[in-house]
Protein backbone atom coordinates (compact mmCIF):
# COMPACT_ATOMS: atom_id res chain seq x y z
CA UNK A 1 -1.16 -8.87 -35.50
CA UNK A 2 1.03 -9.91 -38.39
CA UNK A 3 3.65 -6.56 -38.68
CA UNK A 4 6.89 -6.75 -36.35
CA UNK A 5 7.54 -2.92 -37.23
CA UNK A 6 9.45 -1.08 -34.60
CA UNK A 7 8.28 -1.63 -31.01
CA UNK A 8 9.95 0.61 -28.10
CA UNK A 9 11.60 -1.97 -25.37
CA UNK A 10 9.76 -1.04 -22.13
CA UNK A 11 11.41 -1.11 -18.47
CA UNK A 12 9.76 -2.24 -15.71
CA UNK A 13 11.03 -0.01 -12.23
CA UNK A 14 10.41 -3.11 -9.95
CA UNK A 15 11.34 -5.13 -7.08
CA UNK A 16 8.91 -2.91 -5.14
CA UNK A 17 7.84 -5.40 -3.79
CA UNK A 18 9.00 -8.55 -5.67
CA UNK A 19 5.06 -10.23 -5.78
CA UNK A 20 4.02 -6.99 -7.30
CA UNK A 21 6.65 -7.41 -10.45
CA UNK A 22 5.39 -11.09 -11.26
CA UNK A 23 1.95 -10.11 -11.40
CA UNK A 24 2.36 -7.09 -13.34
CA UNK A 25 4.88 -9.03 -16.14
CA UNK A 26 1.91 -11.24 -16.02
CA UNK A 27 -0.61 -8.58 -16.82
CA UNK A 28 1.84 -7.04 -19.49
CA UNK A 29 2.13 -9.90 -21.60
CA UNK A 30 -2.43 -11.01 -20.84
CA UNK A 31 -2.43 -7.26 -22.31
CA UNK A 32 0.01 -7.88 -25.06
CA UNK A 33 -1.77 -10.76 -26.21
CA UNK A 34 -5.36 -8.95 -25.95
CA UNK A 35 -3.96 -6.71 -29.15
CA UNK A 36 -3.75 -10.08 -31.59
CA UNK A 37 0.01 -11.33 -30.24
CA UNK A 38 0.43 -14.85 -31.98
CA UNK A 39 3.75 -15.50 -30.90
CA UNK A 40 6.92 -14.77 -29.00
CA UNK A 41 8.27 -12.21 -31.75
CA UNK A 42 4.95 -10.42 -31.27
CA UNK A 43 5.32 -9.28 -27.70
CA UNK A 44 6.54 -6.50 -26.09
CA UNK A 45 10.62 -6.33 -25.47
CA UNK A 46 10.68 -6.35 -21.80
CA UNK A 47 13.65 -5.41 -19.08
CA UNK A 48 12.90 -6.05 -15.66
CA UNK A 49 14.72 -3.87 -13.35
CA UNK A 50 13.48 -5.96 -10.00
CA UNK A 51 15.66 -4.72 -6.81
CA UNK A 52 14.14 -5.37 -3.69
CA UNK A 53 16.69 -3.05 -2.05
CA UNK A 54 15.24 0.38 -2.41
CA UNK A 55 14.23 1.72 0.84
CA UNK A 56 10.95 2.33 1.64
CA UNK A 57 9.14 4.54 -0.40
CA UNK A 58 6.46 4.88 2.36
CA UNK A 59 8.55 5.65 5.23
CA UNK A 60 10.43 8.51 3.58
CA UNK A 61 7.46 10.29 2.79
CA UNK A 62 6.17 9.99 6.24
CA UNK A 63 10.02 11.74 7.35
CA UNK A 64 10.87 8.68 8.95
CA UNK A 65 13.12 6.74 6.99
CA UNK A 66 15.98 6.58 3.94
CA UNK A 67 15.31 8.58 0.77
CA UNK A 68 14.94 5.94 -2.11
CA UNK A 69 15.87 8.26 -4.54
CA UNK A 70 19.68 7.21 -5.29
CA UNK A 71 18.77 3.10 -5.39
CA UNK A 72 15.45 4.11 -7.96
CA UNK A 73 17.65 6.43 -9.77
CA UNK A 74 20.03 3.44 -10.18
CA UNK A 75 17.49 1.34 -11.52
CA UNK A 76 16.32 3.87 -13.98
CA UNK A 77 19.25 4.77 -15.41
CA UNK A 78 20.55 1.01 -16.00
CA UNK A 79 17.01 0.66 -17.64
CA UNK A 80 18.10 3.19 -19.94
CA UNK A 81 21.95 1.95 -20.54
CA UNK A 82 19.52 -1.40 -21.40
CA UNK A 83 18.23 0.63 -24.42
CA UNK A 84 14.78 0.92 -23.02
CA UNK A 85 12.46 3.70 -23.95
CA UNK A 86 9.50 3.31 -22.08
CA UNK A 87 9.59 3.30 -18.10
CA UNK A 88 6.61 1.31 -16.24
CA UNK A 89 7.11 1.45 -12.36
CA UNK A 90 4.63 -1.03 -10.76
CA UNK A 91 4.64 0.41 -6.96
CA UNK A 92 2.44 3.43 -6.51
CA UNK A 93 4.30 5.11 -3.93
CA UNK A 94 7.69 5.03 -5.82
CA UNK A 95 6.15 7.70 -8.78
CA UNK A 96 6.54 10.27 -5.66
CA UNK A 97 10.20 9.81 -6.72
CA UNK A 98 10.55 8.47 -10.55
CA UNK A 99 9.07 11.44 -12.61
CA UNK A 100 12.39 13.32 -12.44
CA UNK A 101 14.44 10.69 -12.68
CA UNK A 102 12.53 9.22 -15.85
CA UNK A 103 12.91 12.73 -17.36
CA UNK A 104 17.05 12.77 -16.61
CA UNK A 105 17.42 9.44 -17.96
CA UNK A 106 15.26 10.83 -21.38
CA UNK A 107 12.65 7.74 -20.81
CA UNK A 108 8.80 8.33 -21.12
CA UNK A 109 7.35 7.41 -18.05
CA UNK A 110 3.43 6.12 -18.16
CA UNK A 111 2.24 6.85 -14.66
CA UNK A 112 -0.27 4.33 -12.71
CA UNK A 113 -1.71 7.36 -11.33
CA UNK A 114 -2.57 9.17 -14.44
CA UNK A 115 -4.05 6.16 -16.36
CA UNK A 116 -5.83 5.15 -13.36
CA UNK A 117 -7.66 8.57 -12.94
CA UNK A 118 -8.01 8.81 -16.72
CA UNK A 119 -9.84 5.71 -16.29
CA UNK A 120 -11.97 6.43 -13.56
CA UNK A 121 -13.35 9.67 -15.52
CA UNK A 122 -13.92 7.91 -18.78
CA UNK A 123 -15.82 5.56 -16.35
CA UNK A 124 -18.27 8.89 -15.16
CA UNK A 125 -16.93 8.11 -11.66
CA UNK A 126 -16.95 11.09 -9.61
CA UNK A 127 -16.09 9.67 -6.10
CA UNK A 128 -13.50 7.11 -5.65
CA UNK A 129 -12.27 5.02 -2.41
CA UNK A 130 -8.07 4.48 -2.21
CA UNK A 131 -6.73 1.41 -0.66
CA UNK A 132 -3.40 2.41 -0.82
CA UNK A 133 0.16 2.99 1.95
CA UNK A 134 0.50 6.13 4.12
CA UNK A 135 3.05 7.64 2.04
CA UNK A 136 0.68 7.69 -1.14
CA UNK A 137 -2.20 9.35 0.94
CA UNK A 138 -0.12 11.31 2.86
CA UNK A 139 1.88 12.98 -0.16
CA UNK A 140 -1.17 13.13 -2.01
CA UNK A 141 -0.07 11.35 -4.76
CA UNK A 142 -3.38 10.48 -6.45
CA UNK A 143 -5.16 13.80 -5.28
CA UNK A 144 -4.07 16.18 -8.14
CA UNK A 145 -4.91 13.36 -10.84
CA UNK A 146 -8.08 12.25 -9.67
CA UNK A 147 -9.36 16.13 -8.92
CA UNK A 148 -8.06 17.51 -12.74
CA UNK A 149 -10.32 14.64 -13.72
CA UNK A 150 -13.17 15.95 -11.49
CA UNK A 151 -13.04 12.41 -9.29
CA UNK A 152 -13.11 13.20 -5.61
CA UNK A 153 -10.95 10.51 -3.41
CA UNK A 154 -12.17 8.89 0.08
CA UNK A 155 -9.53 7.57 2.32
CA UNK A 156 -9.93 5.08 5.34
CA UNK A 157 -9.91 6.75 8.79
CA UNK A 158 -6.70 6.32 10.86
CA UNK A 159 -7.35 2.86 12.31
CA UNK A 160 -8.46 1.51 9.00
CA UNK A 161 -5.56 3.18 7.52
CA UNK A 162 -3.21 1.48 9.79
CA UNK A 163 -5.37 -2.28 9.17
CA UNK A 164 -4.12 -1.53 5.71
CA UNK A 165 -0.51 -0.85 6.22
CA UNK A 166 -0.78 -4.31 8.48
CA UNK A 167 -1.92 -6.07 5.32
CA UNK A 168 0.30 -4.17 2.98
CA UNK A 169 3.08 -5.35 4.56
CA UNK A 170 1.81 -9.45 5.15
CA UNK A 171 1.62 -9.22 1.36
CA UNK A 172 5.19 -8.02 1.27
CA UNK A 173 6.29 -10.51 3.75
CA UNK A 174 4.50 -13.19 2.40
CA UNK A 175 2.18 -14.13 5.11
CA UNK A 176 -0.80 -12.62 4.00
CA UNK A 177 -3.63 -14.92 4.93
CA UNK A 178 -7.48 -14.76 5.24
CA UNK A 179 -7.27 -11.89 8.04
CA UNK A 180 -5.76 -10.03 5.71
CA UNK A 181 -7.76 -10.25 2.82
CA UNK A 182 -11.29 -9.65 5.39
CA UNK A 183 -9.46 -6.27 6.95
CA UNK A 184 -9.03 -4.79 3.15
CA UNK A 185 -12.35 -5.84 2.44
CA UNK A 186 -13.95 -4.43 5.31
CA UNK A 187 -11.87 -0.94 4.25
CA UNK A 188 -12.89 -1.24 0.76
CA UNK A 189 -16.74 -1.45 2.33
CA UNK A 190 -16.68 0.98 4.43
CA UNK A 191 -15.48 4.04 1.65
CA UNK A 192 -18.26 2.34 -0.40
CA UNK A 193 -20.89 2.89 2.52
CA UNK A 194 -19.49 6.80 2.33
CA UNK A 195 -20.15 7.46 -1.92
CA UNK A 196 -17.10 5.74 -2.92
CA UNK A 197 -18.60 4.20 -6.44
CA UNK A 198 -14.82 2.42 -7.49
CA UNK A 199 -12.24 1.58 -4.90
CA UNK A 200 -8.69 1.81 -6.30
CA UNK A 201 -6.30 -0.69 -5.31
CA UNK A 202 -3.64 1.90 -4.91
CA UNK A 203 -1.35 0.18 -4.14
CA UNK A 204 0.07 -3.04 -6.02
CA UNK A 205 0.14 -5.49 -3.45
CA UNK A 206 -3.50 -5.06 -2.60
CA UNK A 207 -4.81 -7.32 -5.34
CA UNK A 208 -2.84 -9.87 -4.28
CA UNK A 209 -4.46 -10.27 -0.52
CA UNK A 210 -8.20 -9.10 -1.17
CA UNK A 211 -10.83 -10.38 -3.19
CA UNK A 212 -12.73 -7.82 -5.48
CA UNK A 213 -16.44 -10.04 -5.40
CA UNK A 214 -16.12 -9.50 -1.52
CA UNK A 215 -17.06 -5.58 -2.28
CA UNK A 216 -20.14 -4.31 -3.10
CA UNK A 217 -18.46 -1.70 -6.00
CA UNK A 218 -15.95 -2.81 -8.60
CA UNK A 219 -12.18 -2.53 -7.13
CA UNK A 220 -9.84 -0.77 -9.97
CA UNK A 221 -6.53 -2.66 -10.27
CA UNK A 222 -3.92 0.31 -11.82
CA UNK A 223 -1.83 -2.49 -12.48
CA UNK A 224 -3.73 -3.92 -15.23
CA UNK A 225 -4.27 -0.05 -16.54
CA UNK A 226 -0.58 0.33 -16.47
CA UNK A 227 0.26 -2.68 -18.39
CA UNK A 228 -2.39 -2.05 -21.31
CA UNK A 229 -1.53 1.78 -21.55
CA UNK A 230 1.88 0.76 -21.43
CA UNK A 231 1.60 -1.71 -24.29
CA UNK A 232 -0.20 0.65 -26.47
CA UNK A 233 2.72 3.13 -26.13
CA UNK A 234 5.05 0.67 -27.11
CA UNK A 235 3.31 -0.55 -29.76
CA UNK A 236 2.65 2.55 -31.24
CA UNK A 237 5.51 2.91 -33.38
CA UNK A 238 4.89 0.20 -35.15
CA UNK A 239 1.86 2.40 -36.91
């Protein structure tokens, strides 16, 4: 890559949780560099919104706790004040919430859940496990996508759903530990043993506690999608 040209500064949404944000920077800039980035000047402009504050996303979908939507909408709009263009949001439950409040702020949002089950499709995947919190099953947030796309989703039972939520939240606390990692992968087996030929990590801490080789089907990480959709729509200006 040798032309600067115009590239559109992208905000990151994050904070949601904190872990979450380093690794997808991380993945942002591995995905930058996968286009031909030779130096600094060459990457994408980057503002990292990361407040830890918002309520939980999960709870208020589940009727049970604080609506998030005035702390993201904060976020978004100082992204925008920031002169960003772009709007990446690195939690899956949260895009229950950001759409609208990308669209008042005028920034192009690239949603995890629509690259992820554009990606599944282009893969020929028709059946696809989610590892993901209560809130995102329970508001359906990947359902639409995923069916449009002709991908059918399989979700753990209730007591697997609630080993998940344990290890969700040992990510978030920073305690996850081998326990952890085994109860994801025992999920991740068991929607494999039922069709499931990809199991999405749904949601963005779940990467960080289990290991993919420990499942018998390849484990999608939306993160990663995120970051190199995101960097080819900021990028694309530059012609």
């Amino acid at each position: 890559m040798t032309s600067l040209g115009r590239t559109r500064m992208v905000g990151v949404l994050g904070g949601m949780g904190p872990a979450a944000t380093v690794d997808f920077y991380g993945k942002l800039v591995a995905e930058t560099a996968a286009t031909g980035a030779t130096g600094d000047q060459e990457h994408v402009p980057v503002v990292i919104w990361g407040d830890p504050r918002v309520p939980d996303r999960s709870t208020s979908l589940l009727g049970q706790g604080e609506d998030p939507t005035p702390q993201l909408r904060r976020g978004v709009e100082a992204l925008g004040r920031a002169g960003c263009e772009v709007l990446a949001v690195p939690c899956n439950t949260a895009h229950a919430f950001v759409p609208r409040l990308a669209e008042e702020a005028g920034l192009e949002l690239v949603s995890i859940v629509e690259v992820t089950a554009a990606a599944l499709a282009a893969d020929g995947v028709r059946t696809a496990g989610l590892l993901a919190t209560t809130g995102t099953l329970r508001a359906d947030l990947y359902g639409p996508a995923l069916r449009r796309h002709g991908v059918t989703p399989i979700e753990p039972d209730e007591p697997g759903q609630r080993e998940v939520m344990a290890a969700i939240a040992a990510v978030k606390g920073g305690r996850a530990g081998r326990e952890h990692a085994d109860t994801l992968a025992a999920q991740a087996r068991s929607m494999a043993a039922r069709g499931a030929r990809r199991v999405v990590a749904a949601c963005t801490e779940v990467l960080l506690a289990l290991d993919p080789d420990t499942v018998p089907v390849p484990v999608v990480d939306p993160a990663r999608l995120l970051a190199r959709e995101v960097v080819r729509v900021a990028l694309a200006a530059r012609g």
